[in-house]
N, C-alpha and C. Protein backbone atom coordinates (compact mmCIF):
# COMPACT_ATOMS: atom_id res chain seq x y z
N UNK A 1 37.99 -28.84 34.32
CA UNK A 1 39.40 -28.55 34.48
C UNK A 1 39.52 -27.29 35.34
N UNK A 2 40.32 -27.34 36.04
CA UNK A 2 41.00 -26.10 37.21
C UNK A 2 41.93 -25.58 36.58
N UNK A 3 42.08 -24.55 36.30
CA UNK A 3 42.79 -23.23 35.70
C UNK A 3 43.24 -22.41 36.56
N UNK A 4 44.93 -22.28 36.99
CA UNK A 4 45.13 -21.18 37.29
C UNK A 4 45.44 -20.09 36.31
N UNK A 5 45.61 -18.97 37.14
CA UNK A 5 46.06 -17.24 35.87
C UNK A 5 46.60 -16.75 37.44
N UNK A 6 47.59 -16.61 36.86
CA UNK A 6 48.47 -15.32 37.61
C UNK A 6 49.14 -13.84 36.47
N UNK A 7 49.43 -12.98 36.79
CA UNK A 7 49.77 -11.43 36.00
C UNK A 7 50.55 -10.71 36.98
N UNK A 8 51.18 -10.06 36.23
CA UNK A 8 51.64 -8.85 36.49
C UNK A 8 51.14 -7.67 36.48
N UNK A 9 51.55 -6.44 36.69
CA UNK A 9 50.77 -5.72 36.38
C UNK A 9 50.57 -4.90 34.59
N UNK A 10 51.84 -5.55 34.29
CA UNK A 10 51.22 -5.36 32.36
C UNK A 10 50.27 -6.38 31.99
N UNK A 11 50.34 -7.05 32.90
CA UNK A 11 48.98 -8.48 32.34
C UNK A 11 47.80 -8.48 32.59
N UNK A 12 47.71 -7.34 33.80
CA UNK A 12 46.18 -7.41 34.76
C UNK A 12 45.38 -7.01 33.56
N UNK A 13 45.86 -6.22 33.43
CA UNK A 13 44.22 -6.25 32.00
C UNK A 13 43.87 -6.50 31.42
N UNK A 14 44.61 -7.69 30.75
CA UNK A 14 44.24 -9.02 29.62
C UNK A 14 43.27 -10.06 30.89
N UNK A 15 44.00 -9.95 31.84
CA UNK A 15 43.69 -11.05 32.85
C UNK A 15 41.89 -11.38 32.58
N UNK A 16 41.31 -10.35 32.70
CA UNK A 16 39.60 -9.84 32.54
C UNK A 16 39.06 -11.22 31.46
N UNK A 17 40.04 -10.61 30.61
CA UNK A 17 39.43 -11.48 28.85
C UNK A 17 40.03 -12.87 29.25
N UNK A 18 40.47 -13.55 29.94
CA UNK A 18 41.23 -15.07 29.77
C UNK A 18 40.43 -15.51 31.02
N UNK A 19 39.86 -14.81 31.86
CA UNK A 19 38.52 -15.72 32.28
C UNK A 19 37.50 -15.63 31.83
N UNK A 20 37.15 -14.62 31.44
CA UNK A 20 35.34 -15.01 30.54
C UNK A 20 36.10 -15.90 29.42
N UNK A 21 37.08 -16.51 28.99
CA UNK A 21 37.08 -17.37 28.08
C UNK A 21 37.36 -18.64 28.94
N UNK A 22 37.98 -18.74 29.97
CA UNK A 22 37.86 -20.13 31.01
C UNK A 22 36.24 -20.24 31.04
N UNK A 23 35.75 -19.54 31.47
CA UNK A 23 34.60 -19.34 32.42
C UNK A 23 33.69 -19.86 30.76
N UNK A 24 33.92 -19.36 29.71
CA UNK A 24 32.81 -19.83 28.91
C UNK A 24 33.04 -20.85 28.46
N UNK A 25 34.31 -22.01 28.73
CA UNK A 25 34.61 -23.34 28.39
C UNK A 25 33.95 -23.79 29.44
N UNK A 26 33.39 -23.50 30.59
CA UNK A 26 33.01 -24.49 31.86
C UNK A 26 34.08 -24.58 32.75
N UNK A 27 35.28 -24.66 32.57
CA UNK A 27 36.17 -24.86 33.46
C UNK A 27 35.97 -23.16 34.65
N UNK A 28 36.57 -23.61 35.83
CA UNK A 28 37.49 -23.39 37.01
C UNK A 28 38.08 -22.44 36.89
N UNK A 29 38.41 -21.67 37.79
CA UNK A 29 39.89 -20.76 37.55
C UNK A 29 40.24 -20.35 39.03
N UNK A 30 41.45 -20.19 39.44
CA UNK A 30 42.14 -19.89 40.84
C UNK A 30 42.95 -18.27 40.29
N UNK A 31 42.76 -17.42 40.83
CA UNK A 31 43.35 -16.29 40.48
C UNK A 31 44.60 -16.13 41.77
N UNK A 32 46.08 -15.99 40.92
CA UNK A 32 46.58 -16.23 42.04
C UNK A 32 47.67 -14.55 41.76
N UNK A 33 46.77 -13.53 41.11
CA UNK A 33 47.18 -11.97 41.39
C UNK A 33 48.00 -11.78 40.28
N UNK A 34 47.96 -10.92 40.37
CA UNK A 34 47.89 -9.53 40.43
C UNK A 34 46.92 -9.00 41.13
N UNK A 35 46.25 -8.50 41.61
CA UNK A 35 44.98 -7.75 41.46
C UNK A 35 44.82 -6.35 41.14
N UNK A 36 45.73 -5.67 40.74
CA UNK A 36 45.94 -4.16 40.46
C UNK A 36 46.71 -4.05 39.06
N UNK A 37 47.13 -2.84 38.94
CA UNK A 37 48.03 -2.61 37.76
C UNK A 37 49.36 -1.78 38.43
N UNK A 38 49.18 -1.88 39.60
CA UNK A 38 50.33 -1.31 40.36
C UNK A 38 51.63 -2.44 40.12
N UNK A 39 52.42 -1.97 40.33
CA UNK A 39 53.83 -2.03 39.52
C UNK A 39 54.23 -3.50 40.76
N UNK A 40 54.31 -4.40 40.08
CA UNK A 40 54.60 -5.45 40.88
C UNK A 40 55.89 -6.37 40.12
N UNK A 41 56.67 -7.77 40.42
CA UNK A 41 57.45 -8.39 39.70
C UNK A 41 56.92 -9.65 39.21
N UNK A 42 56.72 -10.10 38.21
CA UNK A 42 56.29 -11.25 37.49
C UNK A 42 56.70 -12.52 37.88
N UNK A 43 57.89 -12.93 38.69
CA UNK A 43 58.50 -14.25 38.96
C UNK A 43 57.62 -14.41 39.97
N UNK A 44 57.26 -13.03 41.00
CA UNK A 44 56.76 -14.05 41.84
C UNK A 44 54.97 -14.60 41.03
N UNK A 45 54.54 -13.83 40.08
CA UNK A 45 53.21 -14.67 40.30
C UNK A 45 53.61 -16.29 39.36
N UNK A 46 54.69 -16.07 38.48
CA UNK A 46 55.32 -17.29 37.59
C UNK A 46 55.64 -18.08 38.55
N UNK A 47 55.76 -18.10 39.55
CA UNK A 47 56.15 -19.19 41.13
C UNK A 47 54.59 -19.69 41.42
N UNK A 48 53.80 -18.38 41.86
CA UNK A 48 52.55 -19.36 42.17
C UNK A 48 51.75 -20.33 41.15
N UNK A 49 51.81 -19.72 40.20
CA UNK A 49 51.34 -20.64 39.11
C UNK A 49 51.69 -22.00 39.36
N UNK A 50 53.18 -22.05 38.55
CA UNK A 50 53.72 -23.35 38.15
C UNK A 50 53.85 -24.09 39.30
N UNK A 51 54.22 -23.18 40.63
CA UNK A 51 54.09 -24.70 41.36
C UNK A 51 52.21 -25.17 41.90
N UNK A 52 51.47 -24.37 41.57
CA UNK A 52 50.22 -25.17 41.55
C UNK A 52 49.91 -25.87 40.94
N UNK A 53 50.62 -25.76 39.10
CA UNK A 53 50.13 -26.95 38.34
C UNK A 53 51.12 -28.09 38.51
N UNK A 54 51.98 -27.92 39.73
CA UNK A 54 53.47 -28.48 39.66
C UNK A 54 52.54 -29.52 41.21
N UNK A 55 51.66 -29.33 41.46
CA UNK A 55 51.25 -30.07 43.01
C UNK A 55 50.54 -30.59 42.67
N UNK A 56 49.24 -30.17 41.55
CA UNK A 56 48.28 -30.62 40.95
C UNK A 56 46.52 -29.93 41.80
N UNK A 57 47.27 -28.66 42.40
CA UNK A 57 46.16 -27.71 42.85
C UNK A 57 44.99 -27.14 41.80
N UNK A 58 46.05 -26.99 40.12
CA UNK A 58 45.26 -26.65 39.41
C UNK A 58 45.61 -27.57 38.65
N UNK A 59 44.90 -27.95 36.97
CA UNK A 59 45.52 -28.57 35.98
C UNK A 59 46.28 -27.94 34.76
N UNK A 60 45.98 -26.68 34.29
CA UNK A 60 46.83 -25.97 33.65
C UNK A 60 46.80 -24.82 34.22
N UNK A 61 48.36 -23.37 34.23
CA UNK A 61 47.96 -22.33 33.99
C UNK A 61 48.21 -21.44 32.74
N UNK A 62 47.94 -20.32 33.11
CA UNK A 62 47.62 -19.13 32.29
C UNK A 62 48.59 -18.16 33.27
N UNK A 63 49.52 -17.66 31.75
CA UNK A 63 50.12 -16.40 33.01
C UNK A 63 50.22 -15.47 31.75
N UNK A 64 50.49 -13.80 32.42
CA UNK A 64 50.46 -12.86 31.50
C UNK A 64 50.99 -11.86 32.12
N UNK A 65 52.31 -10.97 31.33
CA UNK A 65 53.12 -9.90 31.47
C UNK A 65 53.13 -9.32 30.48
N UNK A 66 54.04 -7.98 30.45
CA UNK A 66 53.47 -7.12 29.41
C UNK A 66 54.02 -7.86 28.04
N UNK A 67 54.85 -8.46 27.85
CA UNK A 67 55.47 -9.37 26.47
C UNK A 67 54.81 -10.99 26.64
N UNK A 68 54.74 -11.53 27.76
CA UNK A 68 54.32 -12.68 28.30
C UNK A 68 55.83 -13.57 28.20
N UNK A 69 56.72 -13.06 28.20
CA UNK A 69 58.37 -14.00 27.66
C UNK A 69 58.67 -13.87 29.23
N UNK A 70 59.08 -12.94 29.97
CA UNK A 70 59.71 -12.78 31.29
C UNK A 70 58.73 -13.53 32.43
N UNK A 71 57.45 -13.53 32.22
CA UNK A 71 56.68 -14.68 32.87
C UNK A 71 56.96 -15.82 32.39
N UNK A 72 57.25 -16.35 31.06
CA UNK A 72 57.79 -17.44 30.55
C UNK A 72 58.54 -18.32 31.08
N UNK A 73 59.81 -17.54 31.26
CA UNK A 73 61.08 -17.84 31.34
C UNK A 73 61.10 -18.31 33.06
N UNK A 74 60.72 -16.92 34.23
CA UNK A 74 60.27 -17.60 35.20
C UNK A 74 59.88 -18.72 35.50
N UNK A 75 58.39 -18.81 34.94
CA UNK A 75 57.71 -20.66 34.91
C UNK A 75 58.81 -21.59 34.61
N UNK A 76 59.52 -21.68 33.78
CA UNK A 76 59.89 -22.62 33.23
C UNK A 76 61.42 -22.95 34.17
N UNK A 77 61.28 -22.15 35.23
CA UNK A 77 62.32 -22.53 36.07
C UNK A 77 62.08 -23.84 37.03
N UNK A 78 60.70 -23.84 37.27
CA UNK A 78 59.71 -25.01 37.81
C UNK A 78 60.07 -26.27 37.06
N UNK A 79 60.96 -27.12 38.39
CA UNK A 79 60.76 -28.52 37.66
C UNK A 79 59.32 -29.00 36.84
N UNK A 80 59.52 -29.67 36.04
CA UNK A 80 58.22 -30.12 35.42
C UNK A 80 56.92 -29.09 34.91
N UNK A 81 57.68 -28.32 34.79
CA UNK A 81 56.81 -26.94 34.22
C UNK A 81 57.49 -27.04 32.50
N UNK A 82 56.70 -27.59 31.64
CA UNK A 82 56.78 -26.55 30.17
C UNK A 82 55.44 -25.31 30.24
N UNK A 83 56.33 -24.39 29.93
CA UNK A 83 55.30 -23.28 29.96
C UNK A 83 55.75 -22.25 28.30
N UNK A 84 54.85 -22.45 27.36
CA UNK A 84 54.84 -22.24 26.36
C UNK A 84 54.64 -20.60 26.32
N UNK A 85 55.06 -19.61 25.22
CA UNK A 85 54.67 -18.58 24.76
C UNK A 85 54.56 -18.35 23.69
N UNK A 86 52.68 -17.78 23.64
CA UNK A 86 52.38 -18.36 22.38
C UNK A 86 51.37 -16.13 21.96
N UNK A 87 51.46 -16.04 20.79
CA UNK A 87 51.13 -15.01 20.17
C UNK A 87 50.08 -15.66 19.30
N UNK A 88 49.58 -16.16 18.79
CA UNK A 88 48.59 -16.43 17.74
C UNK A 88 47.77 -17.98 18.43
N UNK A 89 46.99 -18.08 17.28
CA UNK A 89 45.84 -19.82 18.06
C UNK A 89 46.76 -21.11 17.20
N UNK A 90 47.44 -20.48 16.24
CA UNK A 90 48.48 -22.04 15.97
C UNK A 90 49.05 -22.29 16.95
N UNK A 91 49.82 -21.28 17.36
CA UNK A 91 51.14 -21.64 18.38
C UNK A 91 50.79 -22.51 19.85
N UNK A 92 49.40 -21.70 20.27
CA UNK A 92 48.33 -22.12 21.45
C UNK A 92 48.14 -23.69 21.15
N UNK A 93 47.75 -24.07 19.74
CA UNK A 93 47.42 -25.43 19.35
C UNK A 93 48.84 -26.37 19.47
N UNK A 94 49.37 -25.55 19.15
CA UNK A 94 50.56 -27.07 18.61
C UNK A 94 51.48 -27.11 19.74
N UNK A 95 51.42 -26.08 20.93
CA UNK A 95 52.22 -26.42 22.11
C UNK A 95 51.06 -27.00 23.10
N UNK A 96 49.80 -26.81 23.14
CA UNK A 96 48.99 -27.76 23.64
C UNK A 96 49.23 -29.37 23.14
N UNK A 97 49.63 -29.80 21.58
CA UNK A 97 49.55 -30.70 20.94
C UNK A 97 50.57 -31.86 20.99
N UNK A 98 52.10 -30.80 20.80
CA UNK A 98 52.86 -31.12 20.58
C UNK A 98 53.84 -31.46 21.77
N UNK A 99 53.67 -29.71 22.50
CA UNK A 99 54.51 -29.75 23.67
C UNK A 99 53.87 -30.45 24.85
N UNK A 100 52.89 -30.49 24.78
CA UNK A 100 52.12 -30.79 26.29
C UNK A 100 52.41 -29.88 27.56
N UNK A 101 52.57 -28.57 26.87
CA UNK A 101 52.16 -27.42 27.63
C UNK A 101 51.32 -27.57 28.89
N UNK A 102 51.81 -27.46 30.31
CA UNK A 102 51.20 -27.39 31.15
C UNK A 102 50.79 -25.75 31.98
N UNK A 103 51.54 -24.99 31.20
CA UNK A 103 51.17 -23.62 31.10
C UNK A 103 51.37 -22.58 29.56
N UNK A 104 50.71 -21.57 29.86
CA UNK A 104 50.63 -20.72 28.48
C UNK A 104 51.33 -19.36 29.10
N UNK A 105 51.99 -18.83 28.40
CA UNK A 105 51.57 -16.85 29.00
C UNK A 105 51.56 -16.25 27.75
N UNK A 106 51.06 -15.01 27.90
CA UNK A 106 50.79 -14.10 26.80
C UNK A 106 51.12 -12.52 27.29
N UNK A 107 51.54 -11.94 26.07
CA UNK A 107 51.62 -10.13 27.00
C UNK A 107 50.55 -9.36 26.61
N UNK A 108 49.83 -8.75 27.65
CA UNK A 108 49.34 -7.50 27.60
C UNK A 108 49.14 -6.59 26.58
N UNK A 109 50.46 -6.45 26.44
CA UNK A 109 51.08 -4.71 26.06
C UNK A 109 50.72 -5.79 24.43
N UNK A 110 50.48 -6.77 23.71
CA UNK A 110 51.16 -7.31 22.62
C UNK A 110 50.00 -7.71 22.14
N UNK A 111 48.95 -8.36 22.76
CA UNK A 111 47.63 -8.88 22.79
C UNK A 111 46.57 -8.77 23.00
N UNK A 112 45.59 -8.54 21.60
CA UNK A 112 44.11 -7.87 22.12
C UNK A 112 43.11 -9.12 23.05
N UNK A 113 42.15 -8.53 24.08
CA UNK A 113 41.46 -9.42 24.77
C UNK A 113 40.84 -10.33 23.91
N UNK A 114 40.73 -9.95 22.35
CA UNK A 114 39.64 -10.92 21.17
C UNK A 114 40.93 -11.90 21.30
N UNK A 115 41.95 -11.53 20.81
CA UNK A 115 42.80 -13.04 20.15
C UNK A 115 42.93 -13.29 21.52
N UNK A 116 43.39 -13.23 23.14
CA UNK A 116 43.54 -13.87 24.01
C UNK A 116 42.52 -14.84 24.03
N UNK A 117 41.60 -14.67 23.76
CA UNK A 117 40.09 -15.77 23.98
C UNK A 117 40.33 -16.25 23.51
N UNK A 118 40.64 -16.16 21.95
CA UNK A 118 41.06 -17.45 20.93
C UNK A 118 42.09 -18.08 21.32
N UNK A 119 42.78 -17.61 21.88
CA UNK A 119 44.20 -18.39 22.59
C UNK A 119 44.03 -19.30 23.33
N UNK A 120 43.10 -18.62 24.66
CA UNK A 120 42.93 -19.80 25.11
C UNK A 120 41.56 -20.26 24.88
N UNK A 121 40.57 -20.60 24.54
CA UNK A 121 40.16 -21.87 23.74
C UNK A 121 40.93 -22.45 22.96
N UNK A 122 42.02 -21.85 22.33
CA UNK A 122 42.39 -23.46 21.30
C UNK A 122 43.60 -23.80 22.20
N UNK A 123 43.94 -23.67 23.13
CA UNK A 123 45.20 -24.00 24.19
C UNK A 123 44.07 -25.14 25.00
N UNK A 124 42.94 -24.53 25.56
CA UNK A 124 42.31 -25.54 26.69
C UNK A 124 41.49 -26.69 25.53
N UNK A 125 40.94 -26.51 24.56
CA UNK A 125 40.65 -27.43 24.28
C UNK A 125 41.56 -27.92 22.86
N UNK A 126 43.11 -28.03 22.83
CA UNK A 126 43.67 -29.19 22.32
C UNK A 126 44.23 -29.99 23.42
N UNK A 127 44.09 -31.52 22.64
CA UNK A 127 44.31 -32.69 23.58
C UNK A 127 46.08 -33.07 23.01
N UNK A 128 46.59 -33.56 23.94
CA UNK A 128 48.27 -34.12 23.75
C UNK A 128 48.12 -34.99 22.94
N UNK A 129 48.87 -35.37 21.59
CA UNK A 129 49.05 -36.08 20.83
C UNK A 129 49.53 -37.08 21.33
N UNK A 130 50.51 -37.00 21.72
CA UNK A 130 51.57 -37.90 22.11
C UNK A 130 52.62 -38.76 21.09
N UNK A 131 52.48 -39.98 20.79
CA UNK A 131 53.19 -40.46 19.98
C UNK A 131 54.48 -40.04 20.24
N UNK A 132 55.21 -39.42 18.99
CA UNK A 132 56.58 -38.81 18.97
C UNK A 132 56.92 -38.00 19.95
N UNK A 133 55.87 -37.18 20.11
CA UNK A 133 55.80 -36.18 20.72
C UNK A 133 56.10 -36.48 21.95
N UNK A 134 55.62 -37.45 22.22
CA UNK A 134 56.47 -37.95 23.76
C UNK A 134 57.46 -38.38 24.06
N UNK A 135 57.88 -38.72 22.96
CA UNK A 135 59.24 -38.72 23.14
C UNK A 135 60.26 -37.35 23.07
N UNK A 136 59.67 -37.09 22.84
CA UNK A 136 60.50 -35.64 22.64
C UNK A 136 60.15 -34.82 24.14
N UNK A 137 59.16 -35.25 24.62
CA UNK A 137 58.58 -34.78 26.31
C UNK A 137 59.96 -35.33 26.85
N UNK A 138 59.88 -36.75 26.75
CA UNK A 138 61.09 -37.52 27.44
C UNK A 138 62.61 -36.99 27.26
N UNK A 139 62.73 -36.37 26.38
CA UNK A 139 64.19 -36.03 26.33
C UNK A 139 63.96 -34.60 26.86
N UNK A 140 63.35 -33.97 27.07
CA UNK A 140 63.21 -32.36 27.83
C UNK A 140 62.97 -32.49 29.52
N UNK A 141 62.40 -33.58 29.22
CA UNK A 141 62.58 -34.34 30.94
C UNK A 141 63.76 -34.66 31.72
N UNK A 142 64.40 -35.69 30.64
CA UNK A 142 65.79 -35.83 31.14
C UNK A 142 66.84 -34.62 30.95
N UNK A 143 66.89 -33.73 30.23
CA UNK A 143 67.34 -32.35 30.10
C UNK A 143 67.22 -31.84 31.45
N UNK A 144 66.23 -31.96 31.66
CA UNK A 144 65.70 -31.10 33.35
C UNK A 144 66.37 -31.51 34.57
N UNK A 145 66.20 -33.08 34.48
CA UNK A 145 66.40 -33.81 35.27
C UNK A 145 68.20 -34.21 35.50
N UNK A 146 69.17 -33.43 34.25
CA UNK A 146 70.51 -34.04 34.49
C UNK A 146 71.36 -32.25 34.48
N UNK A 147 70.78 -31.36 34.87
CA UNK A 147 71.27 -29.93 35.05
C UNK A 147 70.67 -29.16 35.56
């Protein structure tokens, strides 16, 4: 799997810990910046992301600001972007599970590099349930799709 991660600069320093945890699943990763901790704006790296997993450049991303919500909210401006925000490895699980999360973010300022790892391992390796759950994809689809 191809992984993007984009940050801000409250995120660049989690950024470190969410690839040695790509990197120790085997998967990929496209770093599409931050590269500093210099004071930058989060929409734009929430743009490169989602529309890479939005082309199919990558297969999921990873984004991170100092709360990980204002990268959130960005992504999720992306047609066909659910981009989940998740604080603990349930939340990581059951929007991998449930939502079919095609992105995650997390903050910085909120999150030690140990639980980010756990985050994402249990984000990259839960699989989509589907069932109900897709249906419930389907009505967030058409949500998207009629406003």
């Amino acid at each position: 799997m191809r992984i993007g991660i984009g940050a801000d600069h409250g995120g660049f320093v989690l950024k470190e810990a969410v690839i040695k945890a790509i990197e120790s699943l085997g998967h990929e990763y496209k770093d599409y910046g931050t590269y500093s901790e210099e004071s930058c704006d989060y929409p734009d790296y929430a743009l490169k992301v989602a529309a890479a997993v939005k082309s199919g450049e990558v297969d999921r991303g990873i984004l991170l600001c100092g709360t990980g919500i204002g990268i959130c909210i960005a992504a999720n401006k992306v047609k066909g972007i659910r981009c989940g925000h998740v604080t603990d490895v349930f939340s990581a699980k059951a929007t991998a599970a449930h939502n079919d999360a095609n992105i995650i973010s997390m903050g910085g300022r909120i999150t030690s590099p140990e639980l980010a790892q756990e985050i994402v391992k249990a984000y990259l390796t839960t699989p989509f349930e589907s069932g109900r759950h897709q249906r419930r994809i389907d009505k967030i689809t058409a949500i998207e799709n009629n406003n």
